[in-house]
C-alpha atoms as a PDB file:
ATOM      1  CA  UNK A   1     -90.721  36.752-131.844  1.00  0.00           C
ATOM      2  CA  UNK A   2     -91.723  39.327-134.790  1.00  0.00           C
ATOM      3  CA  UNK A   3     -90.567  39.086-138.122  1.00  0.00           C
ATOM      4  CA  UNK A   4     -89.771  42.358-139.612  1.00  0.00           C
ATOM      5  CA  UNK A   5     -89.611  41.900-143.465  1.00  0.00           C
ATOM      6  CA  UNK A   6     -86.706  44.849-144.952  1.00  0.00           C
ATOM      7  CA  UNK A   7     -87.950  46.856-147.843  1.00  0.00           C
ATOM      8  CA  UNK A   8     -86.165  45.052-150.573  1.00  0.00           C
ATOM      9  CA  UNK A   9     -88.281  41.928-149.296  1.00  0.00           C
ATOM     10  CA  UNK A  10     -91.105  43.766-150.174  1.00  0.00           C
ATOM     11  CA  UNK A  11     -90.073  45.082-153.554  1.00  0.00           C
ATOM     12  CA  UNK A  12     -88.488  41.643-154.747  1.00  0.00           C
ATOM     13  CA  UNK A  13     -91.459  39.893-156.107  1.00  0.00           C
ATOM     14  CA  UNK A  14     -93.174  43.050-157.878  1.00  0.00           C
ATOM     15  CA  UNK A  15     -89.366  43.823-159.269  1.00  0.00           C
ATOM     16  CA  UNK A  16     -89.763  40.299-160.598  1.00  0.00           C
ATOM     17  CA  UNK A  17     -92.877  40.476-161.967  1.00  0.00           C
ATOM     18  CA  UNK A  18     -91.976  43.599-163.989  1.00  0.00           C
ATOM     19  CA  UNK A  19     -88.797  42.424-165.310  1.00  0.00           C
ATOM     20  CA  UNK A  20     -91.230  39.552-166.936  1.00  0.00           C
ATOM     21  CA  UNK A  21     -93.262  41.778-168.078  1.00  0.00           C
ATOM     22  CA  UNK A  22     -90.909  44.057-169.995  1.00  0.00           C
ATOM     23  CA  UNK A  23     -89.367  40.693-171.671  1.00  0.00           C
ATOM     24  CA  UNK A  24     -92.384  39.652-172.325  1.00  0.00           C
ATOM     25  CA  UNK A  25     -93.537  42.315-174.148  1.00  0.00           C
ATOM     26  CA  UNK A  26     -89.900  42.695-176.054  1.00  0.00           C
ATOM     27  CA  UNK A  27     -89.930  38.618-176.952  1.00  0.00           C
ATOM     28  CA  UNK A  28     -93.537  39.095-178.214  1.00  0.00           C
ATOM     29  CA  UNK A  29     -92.029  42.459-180.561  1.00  0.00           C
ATOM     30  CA  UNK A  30     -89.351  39.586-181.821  1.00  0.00           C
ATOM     31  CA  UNK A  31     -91.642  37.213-182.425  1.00  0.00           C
ATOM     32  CA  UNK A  32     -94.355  39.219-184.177  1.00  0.00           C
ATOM     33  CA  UNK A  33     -98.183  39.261-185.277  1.00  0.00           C
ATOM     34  CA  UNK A  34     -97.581  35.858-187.673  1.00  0.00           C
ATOM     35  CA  UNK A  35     -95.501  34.388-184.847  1.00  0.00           C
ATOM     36  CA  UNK A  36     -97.713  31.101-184.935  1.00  0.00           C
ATOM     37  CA  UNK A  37     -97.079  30.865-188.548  1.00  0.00           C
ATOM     38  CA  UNK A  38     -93.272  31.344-188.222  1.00  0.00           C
ATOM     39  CA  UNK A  39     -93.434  28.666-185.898  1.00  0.00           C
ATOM     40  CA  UNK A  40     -95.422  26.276-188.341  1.00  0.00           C
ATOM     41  CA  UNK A  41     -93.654  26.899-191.360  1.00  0.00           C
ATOM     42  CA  UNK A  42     -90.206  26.172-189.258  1.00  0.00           C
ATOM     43  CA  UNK A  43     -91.176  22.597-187.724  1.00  0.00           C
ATOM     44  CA  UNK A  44     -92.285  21.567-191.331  1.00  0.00           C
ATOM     45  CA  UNK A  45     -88.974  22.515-192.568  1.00  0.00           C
ATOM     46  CA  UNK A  46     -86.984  20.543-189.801  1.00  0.00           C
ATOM     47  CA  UNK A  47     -89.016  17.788-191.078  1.00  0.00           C
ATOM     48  CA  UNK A  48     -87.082  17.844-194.312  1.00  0.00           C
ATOM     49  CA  UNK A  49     -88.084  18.798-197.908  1.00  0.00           C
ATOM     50  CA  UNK A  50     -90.460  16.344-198.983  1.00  0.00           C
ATOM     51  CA  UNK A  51     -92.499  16.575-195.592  1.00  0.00           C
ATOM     52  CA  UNK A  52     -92.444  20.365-195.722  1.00  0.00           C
ATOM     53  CA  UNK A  53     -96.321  20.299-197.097  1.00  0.00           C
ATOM     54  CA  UNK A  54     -97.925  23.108-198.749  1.00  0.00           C
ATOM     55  CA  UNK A  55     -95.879  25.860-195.788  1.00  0.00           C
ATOM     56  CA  UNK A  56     -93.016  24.960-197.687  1.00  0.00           C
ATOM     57  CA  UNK A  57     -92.610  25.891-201.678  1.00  0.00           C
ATOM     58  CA  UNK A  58     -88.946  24.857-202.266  1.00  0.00           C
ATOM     59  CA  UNK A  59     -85.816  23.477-200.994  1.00  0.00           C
ATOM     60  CA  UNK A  60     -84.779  26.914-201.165  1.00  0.00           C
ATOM     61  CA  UNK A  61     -87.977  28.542-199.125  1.00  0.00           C
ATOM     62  CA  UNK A  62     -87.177  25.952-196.788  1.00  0.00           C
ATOM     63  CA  UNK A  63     -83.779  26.714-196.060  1.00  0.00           C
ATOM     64  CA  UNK A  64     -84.842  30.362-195.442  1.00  0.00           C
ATOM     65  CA  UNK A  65     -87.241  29.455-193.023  1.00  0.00           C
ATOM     66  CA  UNK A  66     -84.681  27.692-190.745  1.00  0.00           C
ATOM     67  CA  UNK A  67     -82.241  30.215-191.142  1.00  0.00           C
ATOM     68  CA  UNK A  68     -84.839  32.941-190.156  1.00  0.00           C
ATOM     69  CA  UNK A  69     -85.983  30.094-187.070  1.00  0.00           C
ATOM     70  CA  UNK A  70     -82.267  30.272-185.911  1.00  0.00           C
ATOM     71  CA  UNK A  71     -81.403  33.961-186.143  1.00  0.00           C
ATOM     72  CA  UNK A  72     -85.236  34.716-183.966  1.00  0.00           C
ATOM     73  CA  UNK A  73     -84.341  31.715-181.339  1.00  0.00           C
ATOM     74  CA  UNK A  74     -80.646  33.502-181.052  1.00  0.00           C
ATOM     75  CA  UNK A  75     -82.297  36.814-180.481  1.00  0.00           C
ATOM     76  CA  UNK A  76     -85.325  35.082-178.276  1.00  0.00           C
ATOM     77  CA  UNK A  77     -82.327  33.174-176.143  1.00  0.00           C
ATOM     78  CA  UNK A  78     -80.565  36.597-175.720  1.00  0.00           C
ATOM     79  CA  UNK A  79     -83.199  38.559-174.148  1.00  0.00           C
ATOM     80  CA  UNK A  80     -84.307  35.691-171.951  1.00  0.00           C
ATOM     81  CA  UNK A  81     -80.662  34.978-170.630  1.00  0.00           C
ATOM     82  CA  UNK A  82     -80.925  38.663-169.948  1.00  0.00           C
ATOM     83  CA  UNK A  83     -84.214  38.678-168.073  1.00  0.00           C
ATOM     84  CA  UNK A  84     -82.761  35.879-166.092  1.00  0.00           C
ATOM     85  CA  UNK A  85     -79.574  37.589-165.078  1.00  0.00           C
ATOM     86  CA  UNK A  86     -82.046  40.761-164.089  1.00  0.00           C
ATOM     87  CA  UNK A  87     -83.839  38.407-161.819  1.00  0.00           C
ATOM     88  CA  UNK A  88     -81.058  36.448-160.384  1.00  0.00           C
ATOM     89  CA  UNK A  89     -79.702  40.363-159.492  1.00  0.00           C
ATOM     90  CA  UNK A  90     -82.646  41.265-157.990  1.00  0.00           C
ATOM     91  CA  UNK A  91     -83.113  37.791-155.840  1.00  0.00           C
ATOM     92  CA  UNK A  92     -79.828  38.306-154.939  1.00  0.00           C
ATOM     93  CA  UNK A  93     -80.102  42.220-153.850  1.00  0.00           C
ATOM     94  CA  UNK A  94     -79.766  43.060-150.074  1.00  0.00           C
ATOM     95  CA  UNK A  95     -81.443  46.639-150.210  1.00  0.00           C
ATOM     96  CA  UNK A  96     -84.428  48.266-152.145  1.00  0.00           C
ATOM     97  CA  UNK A  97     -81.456  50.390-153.902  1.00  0.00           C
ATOM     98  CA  UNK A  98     -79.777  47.547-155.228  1.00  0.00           C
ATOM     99  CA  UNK A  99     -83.137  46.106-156.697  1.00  0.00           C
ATOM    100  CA  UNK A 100     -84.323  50.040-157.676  1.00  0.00           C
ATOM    101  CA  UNK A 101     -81.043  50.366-159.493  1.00  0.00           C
ATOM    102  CA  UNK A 102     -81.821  46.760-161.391  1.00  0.00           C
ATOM    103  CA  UNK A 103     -85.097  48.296-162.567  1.00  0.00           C
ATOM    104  CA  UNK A 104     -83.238  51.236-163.705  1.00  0.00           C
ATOM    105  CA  UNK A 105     -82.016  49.569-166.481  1.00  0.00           C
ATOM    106  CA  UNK A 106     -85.155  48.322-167.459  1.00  0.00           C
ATOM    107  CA  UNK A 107     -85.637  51.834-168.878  1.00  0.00           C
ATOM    108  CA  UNK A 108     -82.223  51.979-170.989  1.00  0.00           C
ATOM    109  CA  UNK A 109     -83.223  48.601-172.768  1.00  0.00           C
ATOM    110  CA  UNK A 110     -86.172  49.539-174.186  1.00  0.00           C
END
């Protein structure tokens, strides 16, 4: 007994490796060059005002910084739920034109 694998078999797992990709490299615009930095300066905030250390210059500063930490993880949760949806589409895709018109998109949300 052969196993004959249908083109959209094929295509699934390089779809799904470019749909990372192109996430990827739109989380990593998001996050930025000082991305580390943001991180840092947002942990020592949670930690309150008086822990904040040297990241952290005033209640005020430190206020800012979780704001700014809350409106990137919105916009960081956003584009992953949408990479996920991509990929659920394309797992779920019985043809290579179902999973070529997924990829399509990739091009309009650029």
């Amino acid at each position: 007994m052969t196993l004959k694998l249908r083109r959209a078999d094929v295509l699934r797992p390089d779809a799904e490796a470019r749909i990372d990709r192109h996430y990827a490299r739109m989380i990593n615009e998001l996050i930025g060059p000082l991305g580390l930095l943001h991180q840092r300066k947002a942990e020592r905030a949670a930690t309150g005002r008086k822990l904040g250390g040297p990241l952290i210059v005033d209640e005020a500063d430190r206020q800012a910084v979780l704001a700014a930490a809350a409106r990137q993880d919105e916009a960081i949760a956003a584009l992953d739920a949408e990479r996920r949806r991509m990929k659920a589409g394309v797992r779920a895709a019985a043809t290579a034109a179902e999973i070529n018109a997924i990829l399509a998109t990739l091009e309009t949300t650029q």
